[in-house]
C-alpha atoms as a PDB file:
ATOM      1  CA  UNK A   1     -87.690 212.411  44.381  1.00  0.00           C
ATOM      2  CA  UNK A   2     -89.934 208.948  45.298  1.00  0.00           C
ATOM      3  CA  UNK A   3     -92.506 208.197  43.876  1.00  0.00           C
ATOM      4  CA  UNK A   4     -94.642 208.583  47.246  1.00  0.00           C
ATOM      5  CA  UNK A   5     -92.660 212.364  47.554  1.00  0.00           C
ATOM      6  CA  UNK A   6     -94.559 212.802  44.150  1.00  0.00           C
ATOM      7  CA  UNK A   7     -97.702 211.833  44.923  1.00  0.00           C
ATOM      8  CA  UNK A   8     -97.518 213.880  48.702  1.00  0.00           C
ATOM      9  CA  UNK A   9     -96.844 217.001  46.533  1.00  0.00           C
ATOM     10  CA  UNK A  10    -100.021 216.673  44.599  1.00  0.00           C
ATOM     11  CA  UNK A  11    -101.743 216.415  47.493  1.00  0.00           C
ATOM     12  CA  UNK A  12    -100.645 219.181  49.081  1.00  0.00           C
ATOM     13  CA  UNK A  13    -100.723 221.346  45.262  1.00  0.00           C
ATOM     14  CA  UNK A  14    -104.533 220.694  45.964  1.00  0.00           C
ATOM     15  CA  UNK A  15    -104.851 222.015  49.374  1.00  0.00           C
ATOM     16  CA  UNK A  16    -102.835 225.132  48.689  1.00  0.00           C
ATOM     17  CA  UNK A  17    -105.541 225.806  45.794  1.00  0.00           C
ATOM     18  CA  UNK A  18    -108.037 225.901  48.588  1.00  0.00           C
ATOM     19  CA  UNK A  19    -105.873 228.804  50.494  1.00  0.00           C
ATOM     20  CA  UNK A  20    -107.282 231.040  47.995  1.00  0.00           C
ATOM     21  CA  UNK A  21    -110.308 230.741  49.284  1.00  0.00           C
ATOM     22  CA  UNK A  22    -109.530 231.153  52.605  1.00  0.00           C
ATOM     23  CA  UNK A  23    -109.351 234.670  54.636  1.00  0.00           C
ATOM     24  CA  UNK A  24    -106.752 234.420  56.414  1.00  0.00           C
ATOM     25  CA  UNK A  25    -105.293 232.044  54.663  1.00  0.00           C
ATOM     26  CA  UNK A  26    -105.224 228.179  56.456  1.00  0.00           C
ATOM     27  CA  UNK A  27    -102.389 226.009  56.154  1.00  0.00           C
ATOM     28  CA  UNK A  28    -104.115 222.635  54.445  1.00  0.00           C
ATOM     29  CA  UNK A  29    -101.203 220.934  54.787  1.00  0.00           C
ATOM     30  CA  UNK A  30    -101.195 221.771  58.667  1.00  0.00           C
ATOM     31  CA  UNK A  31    -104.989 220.726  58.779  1.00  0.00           C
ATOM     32  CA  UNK A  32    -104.601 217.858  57.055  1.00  0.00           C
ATOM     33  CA  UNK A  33    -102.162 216.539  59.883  1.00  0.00           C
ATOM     34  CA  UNK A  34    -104.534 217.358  62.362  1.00  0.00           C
ATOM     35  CA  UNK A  35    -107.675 215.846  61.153  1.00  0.00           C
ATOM     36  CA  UNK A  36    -105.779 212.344  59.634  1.00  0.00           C
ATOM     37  CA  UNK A  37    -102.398 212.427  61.342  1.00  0.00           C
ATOM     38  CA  UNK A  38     -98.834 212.560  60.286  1.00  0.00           C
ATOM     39  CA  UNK A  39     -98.659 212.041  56.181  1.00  0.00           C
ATOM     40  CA  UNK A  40     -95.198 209.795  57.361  1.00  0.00           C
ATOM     41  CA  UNK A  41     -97.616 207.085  58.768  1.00  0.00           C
ATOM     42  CA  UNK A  42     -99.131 207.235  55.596  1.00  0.00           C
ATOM     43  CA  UNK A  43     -99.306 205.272  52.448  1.00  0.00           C
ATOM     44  CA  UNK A  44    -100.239 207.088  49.351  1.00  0.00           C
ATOM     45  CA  UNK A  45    -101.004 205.280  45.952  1.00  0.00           C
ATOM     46  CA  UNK A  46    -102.357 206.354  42.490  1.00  0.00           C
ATOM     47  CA  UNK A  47    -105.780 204.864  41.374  1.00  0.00           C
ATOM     48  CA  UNK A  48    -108.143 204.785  38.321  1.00  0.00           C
ATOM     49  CA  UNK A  49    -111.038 205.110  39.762  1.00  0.00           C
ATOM     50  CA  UNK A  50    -114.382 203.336  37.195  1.00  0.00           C
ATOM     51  CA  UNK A  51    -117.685 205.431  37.696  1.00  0.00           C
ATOM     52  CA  UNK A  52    -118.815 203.061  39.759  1.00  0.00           C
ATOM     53  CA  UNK A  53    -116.356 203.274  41.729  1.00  0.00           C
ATOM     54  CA  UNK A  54    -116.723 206.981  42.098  1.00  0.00           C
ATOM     55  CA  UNK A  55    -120.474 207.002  42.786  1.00  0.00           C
ATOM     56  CA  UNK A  56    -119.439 204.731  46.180  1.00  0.00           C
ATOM     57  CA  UNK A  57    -117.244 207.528  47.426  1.00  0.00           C
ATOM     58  CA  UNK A  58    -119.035 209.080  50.376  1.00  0.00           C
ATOM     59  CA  UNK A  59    -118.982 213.104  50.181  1.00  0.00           C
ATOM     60  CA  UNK A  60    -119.737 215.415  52.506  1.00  0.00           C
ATOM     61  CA  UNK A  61    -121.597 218.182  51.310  1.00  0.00           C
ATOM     62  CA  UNK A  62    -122.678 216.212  48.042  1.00  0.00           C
ATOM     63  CA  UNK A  63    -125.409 218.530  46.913  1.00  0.00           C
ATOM     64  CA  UNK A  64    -122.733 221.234  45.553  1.00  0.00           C
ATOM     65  CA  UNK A  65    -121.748 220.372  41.851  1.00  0.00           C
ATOM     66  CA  UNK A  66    -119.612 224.121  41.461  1.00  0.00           C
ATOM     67  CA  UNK A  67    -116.160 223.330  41.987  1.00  0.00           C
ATOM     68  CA  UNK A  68    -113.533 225.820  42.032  1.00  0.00           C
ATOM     69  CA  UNK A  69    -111.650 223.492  39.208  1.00  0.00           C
ATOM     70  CA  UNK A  70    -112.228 221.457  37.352  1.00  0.00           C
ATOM     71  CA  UNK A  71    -109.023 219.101  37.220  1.00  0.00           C
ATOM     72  CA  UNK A  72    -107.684 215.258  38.219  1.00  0.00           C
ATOM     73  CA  UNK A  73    -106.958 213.974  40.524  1.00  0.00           C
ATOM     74  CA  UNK A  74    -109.367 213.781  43.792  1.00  0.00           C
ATOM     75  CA  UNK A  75    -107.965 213.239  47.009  1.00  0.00           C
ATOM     76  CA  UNK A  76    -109.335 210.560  48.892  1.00  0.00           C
ATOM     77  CA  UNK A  77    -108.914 209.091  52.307  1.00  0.00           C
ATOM     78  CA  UNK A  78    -109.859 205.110  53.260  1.00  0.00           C
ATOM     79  CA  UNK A  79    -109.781 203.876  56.588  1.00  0.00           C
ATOM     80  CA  UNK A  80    -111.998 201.480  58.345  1.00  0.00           C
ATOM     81  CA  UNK A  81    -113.161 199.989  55.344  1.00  0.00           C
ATOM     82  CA  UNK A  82    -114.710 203.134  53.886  1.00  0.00           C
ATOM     83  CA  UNK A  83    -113.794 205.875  50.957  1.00  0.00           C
ATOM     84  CA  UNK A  84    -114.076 209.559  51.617  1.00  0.00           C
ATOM     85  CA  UNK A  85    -113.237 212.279  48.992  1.00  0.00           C
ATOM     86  CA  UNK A  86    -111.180 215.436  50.943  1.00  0.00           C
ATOM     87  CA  UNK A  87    -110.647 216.920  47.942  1.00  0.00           C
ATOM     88  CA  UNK A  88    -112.987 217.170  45.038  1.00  0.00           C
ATOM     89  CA  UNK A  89    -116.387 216.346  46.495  1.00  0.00           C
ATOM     90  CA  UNK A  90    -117.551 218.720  44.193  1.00  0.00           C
ATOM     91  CA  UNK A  91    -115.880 217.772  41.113  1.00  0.00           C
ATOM     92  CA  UNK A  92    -117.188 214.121  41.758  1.00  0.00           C
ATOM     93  CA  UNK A  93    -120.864 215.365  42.242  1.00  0.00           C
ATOM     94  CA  UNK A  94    -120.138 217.603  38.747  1.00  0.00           C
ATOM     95  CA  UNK A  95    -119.200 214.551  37.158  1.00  0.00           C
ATOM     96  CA  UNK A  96    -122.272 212.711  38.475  1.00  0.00           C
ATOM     97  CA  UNK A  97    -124.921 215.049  37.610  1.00  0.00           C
ATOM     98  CA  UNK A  98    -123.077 214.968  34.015  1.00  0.00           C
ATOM     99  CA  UNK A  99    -123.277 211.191  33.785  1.00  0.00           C
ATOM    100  CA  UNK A 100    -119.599 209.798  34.681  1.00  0.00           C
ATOM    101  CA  UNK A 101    -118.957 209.418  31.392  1.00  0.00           C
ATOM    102  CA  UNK A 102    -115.196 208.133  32.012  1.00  0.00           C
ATOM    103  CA  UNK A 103    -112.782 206.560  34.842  1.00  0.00           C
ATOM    104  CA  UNK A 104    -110.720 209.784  36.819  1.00  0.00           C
ATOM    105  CA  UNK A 105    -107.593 209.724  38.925  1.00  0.00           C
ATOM    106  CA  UNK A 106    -107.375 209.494  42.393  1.00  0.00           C
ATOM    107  CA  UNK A 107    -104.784 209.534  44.907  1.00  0.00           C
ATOM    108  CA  UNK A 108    -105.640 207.116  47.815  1.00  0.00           C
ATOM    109  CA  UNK A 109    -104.353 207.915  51.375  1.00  0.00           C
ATOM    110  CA  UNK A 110    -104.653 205.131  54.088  1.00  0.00           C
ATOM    111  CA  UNK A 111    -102.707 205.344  57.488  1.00  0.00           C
ATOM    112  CA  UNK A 112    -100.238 202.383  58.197  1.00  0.00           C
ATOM    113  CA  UNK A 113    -101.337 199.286  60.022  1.00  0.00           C
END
């Protein structure tokens, strides 16, 4: 297995968690193709992310601090010159309102070209 193929899965580990939540059940992986397009045009890297660096993320929805977990990394997708957390918004707003105290992971998706 790549290294990207590694990456991809933990990405799509953390939209499967959010199937739980979900009555029927939605295919994240399926949505995630719609919204951002095919994960093959793609480039997917690893990323330490400082607290600074976190606090420029744009969330949607960045009022809710109650995530569902609590783990690394965040999913996050740049285009255009701008950062926006798909998964985690609410971990990153936790970590906020608790002072970003430390760096976190984050996987960085940005489509080719």
């Amino acid at each position: 297995m790549s290294d990207q193929d590694a990456l991809w899965n933990q990405v799509y580990a953390a939209f499967k968690a959010h199937e739980v939540f979900q009555n029927p059940p939605l295919d994240m992986s399926r949505m995630f193709t719609k919204a951002y397009g095919d994960p093959s045009k793609c480039d997917i890297h690893e990323e330490v992310l400082s607290p600074d660096e976190l606090r420029q993320l744009k969330r949607y929805g960045e009022f809710d601090d109650n995530p569902h977990r609590d783990v690394e990394p965040i999913i996050v997708w740049a285009d255009k010159g701008e950062r926006v957390v798909i998964d985690g918004r609410r971990r990153v707003t936790k970590w906020m309102n608790e002072g970003l105290d430390k760096p976190r992971r984050a996987l960085i998706i940005k489509p080719r070209g």
